[in-house]
Structures are given as C-alpha cells and as structure tokens.
C-alpha atoms as a PDB file:
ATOM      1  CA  UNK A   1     111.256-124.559  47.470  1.00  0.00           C
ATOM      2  CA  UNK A   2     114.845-123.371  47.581  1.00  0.00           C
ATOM      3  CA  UNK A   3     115.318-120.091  45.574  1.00  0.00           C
ATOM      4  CA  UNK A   4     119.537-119.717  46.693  1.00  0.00           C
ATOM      5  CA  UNK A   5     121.984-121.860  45.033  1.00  0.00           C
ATOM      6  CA  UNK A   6     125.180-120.391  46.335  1.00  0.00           C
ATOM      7  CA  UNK A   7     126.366-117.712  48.610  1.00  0.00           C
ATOM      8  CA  UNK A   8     130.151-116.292  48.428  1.00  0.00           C
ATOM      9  CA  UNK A   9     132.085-113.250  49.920  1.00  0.00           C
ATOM     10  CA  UNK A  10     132.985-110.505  46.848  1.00  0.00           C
ATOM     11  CA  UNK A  11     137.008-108.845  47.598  1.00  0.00           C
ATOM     12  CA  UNK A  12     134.765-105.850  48.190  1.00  0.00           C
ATOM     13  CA  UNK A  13     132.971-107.505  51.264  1.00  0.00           C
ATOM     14  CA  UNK A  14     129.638-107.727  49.615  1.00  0.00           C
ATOM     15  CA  UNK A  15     127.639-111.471  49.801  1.00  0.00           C
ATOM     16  CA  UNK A  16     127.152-112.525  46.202  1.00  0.00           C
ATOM     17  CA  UNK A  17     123.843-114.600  46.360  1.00  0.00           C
ATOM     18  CA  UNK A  18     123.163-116.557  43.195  1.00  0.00           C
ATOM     19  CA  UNK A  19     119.941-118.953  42.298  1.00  0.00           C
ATOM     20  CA  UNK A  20     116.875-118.848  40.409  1.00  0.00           C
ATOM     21  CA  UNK A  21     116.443-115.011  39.559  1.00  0.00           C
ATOM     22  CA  UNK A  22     120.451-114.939  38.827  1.00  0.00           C
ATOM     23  CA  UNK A  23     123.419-113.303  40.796  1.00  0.00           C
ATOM     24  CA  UNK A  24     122.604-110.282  43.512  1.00  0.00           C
ATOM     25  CA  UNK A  25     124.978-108.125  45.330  1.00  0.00           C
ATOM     26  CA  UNK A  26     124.491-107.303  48.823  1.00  0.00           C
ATOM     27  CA  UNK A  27     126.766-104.733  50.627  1.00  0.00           C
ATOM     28  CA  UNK A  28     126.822-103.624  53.878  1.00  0.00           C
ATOM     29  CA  UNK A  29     124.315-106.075  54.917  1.00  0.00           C
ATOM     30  CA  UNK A  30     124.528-109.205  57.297  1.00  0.00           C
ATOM     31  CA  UNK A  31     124.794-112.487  55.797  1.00  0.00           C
ATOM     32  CA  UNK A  32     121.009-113.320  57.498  1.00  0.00           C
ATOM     33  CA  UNK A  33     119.925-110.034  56.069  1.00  0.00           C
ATOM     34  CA  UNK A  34     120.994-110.367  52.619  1.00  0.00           C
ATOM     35  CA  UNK A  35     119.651-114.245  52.081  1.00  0.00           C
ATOM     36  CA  UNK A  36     115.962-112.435  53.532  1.00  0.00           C
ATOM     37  CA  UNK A  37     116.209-110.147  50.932  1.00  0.00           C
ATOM     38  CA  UNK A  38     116.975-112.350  48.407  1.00  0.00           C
ATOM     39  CA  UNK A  39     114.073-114.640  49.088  1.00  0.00           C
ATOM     40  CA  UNK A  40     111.966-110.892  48.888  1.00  0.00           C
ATOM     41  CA  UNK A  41     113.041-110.294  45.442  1.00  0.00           C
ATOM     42  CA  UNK A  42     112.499-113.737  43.929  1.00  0.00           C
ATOM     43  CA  UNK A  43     108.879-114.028  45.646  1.00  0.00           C
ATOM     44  CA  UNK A  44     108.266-110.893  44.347  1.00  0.00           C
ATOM     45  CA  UNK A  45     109.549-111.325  40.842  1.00  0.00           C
ATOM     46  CA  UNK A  46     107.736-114.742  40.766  1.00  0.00           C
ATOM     47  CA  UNK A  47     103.949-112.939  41.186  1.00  0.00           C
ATOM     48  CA  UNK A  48     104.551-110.779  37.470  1.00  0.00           C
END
C-alpha cells in the first residue's frame, strides 16, 4: 500500500510530504530520510 501522495520542496527548504495521515513537514532531513519517517508515522498511527 502507498501511504505518500505527493512530495514538494517548502521556500524554507523543508520536504512537505502529503498522503493518507495529511501534510508533514520535514526540515533538515534528506529527502530518503523524511519519506522513512513518514511511512513511521502513518504505520504507527494506523495500529490506534
């Protein structure tokens, strides 16, 4: 299953990540780095 929808660059430099637990902000991270823990935080939000 695919949890991202869409990944951008903010002005600030941050990846915006959006998809099925909504919009997350990820600064100072790598682009590889920030999809992981995206993927984290919707597997974990999916177990409550």
């Amino acid at each position: 299953m695919r949890y991202i929808t869409a990944i951008r660059i903010t002005f600030q430099g941050a990846y915006a990540i959006t998809g099925v637990i909504g919009e997350r902000q990820y600064f100072g991270y790598t682009k590889r780095k920030a999809i992981t823990l995206y993927n984290q935080e919707t597997k974990k939000s999916k177990r409550r």
